[in-house]
N, C-alpha and C. Protein backbone atom coordinates (compact mmCIF):
# COMPACT_ATOMS: atom_id res chain seq x y z
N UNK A 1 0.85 -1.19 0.00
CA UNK A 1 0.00 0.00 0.00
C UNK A 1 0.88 1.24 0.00
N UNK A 2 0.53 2.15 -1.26
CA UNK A 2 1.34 2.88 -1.12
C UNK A 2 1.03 4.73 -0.32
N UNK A 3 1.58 5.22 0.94
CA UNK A 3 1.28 5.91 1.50
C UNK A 3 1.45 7.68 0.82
N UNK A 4 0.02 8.25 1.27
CA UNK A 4 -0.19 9.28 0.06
C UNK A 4 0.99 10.24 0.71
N UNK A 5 1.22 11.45 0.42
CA UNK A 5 1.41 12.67 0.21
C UNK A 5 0.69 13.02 1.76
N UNK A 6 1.36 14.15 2.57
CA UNK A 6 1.07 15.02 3.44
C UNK A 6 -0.40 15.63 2.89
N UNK A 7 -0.28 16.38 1.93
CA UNK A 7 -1.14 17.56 1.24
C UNK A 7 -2.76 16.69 0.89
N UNK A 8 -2.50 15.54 0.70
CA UNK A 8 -3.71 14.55 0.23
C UNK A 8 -4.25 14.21 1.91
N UNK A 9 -3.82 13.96 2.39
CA UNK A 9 -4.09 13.67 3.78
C UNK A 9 -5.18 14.59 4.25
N UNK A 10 -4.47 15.96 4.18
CA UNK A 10 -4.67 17.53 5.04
C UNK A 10 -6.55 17.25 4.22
N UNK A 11 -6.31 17.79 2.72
CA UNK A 11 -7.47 18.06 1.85
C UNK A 11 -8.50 16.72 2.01
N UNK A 12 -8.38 15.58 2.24
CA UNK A 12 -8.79 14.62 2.62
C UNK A 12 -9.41 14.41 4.00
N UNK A 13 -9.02 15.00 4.83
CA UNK A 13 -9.71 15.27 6.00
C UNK A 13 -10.31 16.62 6.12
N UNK A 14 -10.50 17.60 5.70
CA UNK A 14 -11.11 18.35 5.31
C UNK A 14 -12.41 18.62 4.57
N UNK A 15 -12.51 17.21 4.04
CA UNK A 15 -13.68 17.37 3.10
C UNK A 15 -14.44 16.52 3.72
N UNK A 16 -13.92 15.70 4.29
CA UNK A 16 -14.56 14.53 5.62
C UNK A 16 -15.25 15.38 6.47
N UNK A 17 -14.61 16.14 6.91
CA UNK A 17 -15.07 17.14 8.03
C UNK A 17 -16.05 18.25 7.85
N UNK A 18 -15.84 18.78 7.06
CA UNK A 18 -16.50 20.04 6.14
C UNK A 18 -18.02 19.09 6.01
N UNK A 19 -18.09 18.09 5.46
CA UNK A 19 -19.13 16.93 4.82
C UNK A 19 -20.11 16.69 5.78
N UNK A 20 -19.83 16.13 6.62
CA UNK A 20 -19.90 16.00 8.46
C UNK A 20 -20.77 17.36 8.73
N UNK A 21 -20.21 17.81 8.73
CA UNK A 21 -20.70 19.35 8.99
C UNK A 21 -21.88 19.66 8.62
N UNK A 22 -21.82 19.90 7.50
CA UNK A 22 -22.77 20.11 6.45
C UNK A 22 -24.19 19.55 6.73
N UNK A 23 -23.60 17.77 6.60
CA UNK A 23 -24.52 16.91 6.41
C UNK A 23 -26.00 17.65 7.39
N UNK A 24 -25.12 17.32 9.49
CA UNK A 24 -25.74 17.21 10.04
C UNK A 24 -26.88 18.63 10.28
N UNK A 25 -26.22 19.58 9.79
CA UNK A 25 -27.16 21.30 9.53
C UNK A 25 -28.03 21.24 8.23
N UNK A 26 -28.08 20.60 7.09
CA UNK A 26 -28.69 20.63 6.10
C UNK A 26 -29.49 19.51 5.86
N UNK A 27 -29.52 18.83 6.67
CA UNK A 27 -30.61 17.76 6.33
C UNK A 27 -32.02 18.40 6.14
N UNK A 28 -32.07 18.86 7.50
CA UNK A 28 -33.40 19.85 8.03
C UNK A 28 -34.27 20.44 6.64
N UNK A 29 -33.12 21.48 5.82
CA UNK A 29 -33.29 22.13 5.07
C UNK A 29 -32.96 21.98 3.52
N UNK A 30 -32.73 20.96 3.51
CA UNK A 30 -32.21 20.44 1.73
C UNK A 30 -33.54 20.94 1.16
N UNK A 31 -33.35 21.18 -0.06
CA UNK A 31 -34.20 21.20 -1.04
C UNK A 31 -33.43 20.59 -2.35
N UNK A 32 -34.07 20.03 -4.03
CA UNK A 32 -32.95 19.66 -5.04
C UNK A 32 -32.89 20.90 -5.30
N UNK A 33 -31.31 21.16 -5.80
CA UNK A 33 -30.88 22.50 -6.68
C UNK A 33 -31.28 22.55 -7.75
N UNK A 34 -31.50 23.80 -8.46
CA UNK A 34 -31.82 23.96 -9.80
C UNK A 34 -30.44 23.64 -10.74
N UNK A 35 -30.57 23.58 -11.79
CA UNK A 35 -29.29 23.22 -12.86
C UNK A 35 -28.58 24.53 -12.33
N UNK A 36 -28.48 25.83 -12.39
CA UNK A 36 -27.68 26.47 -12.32
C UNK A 36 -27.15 26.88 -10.99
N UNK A 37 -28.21 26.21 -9.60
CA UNK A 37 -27.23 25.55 -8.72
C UNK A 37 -26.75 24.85 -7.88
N UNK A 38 -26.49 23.72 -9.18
CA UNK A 38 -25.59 22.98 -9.21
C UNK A 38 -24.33 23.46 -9.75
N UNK A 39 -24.68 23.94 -10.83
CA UNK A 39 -23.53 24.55 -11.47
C UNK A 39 -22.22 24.99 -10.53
N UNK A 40 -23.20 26.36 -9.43
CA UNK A 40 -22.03 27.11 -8.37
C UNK A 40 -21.83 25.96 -7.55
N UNK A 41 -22.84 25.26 -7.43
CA UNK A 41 -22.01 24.19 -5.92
C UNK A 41 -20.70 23.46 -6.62
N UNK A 42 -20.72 23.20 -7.73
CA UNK A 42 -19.25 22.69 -8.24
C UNK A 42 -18.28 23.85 -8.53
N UNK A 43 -18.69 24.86 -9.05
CA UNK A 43 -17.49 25.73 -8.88
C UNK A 43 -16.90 26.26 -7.59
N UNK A 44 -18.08 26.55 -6.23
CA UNK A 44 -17.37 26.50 -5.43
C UNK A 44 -16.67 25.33 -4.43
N UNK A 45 -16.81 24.21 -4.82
CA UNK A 45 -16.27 22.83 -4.67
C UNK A 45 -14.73 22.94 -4.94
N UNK A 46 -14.63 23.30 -6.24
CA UNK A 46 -13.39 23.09 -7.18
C UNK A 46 -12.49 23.88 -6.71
N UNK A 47 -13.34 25.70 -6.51
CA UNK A 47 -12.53 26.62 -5.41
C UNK A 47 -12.06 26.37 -4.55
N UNK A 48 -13.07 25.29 -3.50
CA UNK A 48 -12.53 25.57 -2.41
C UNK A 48 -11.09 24.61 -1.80
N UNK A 49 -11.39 23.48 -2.84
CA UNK A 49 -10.69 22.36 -2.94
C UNK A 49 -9.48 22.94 -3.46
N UNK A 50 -9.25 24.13 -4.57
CA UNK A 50 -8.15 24.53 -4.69
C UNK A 50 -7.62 25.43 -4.23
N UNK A 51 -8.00 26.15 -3.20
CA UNK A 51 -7.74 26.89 -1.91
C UNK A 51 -7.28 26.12 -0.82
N UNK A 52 -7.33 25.22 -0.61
CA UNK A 52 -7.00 24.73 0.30
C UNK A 52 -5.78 23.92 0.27
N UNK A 53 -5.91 23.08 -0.94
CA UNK A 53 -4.24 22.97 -1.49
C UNK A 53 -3.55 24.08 -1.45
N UNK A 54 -3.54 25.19 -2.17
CA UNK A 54 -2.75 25.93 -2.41
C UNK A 54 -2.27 26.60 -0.97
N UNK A 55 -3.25 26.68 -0.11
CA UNK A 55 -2.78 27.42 1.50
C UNK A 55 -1.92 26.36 2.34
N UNK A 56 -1.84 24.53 1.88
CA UNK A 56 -1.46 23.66 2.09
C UNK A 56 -0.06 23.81 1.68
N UNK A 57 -0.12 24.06 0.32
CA UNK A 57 1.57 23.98 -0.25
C UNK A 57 2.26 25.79 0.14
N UNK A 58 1.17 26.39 0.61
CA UNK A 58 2.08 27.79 1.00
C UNK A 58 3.03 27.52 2.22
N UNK A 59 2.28 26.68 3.55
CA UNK A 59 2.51 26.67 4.44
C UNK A 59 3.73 25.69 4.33
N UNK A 60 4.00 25.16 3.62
CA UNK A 60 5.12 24.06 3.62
C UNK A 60 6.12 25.09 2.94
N UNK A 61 6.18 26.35 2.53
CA UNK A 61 7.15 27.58 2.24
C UNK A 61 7.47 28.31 2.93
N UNK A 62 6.46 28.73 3.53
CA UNK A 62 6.49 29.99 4.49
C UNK A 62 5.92 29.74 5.82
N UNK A 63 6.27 30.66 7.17
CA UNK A 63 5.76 30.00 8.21
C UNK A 63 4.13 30.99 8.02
N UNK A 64 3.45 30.50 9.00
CA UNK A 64 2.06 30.67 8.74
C UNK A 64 2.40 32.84 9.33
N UNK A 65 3.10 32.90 10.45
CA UNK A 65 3.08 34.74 10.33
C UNK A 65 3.25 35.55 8.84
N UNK A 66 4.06 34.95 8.26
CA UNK A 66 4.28 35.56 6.87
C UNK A 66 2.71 35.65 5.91
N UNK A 67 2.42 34.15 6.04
CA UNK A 67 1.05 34.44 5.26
C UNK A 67 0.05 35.11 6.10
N UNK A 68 0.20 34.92 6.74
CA UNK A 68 -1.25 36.07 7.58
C UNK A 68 -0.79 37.90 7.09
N UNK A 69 0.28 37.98 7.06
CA UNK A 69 0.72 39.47 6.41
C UNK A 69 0.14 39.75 4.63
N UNK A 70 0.49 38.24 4.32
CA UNK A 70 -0.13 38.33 2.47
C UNK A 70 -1.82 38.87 2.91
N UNK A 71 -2.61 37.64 3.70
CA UNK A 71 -3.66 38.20 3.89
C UNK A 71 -4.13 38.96 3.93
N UNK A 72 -3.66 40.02 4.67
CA UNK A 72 -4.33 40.89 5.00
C UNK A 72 -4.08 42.32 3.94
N UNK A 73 -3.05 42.04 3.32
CA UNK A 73 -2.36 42.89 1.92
C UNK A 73 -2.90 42.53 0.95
N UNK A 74 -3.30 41.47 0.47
CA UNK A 74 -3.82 41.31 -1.04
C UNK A 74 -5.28 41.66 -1.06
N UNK A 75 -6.32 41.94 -0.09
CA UNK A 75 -7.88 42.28 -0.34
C UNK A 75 -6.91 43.93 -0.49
N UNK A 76 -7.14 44.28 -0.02
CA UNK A 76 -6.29 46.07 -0.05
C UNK A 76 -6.12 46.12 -1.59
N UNK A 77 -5.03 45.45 -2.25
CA UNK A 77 -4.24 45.27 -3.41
C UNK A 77 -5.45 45.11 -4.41
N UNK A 78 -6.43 44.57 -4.52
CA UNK A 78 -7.13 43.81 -5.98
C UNK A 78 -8.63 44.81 -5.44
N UNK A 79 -8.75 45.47 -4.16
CA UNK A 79 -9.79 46.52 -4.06
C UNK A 79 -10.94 45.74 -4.74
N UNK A 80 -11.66 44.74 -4.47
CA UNK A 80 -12.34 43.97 -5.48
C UNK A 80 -13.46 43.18 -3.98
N UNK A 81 -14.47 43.72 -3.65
CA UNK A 81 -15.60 43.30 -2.56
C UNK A 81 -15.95 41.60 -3.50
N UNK A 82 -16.71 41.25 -2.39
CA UNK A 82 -17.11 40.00 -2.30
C UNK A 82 -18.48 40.07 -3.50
N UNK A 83 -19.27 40.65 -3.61
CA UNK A 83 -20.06 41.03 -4.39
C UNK A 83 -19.96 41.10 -5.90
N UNK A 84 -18.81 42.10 -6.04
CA UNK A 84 -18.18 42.23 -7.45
C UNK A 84 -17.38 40.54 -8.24
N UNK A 85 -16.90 39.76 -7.27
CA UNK A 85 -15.88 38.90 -7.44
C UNK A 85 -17.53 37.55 -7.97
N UNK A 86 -18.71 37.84 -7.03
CA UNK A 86 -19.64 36.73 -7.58
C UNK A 86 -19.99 36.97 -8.63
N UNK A 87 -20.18 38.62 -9.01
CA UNK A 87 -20.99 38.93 -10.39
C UNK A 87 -20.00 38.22 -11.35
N UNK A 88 -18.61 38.63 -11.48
CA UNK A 88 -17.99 38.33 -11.73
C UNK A 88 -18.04 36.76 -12.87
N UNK A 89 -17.79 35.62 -11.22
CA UNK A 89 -18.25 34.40 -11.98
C UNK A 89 -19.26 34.10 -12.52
N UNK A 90 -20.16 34.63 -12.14
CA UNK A 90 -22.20 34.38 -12.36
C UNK A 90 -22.19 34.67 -14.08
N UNK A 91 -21.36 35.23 -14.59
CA UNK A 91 -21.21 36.01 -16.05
C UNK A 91 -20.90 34.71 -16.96
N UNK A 92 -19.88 34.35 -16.22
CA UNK A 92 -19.79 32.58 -16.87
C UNK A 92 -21.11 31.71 -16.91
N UNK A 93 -22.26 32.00 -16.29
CA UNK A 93 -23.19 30.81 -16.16
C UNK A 93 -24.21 31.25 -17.26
């Protein structure tokens, strides 16, 4: 058996957990999604899944004080609200 990768591990328990989560708050309230969303639940899937790698392979560079400094510098930098960034993708659908 061959043993994965650190980074597969991390994202792998994460989605276990996140899932978990989810499950037990949304039962209550599921409804089926419409086609278009479904659509965002996979794009923000794919996001978040690749956010989380990528903050995975930062931290294996830099110690985590350094990135908390990017943080808080790059919303400043791209001046770009949460609002603007959905219209944004929604343009794709």
């Amino acid at each position: 058996m061959k043993i994965p990768p650190p980074i597969v591990g991390v994202v792998l328990y994460m989605a276990l957990v996140g899932c978990a989560c989810a499950t037990v708050f949304g039962v209550a309230v599921w409804r089926e999604p419409s086609t278009k969303e479904w659509v965002l639940l996979a794009v923000i899937s794919i996001m978040s899944v690749a956010a989380q790698l990528l903050l995975v392979k930062a931290l294996e560079y830099a110690p985590a004080s350094v990135l908390l400094l990017l943080r808080k510098a790059i919303p400043t930098a791209f001046k770009a609200t949460v609002r603007e960034v959905a219209e944004f993708c929604l343009t794709f659908i």
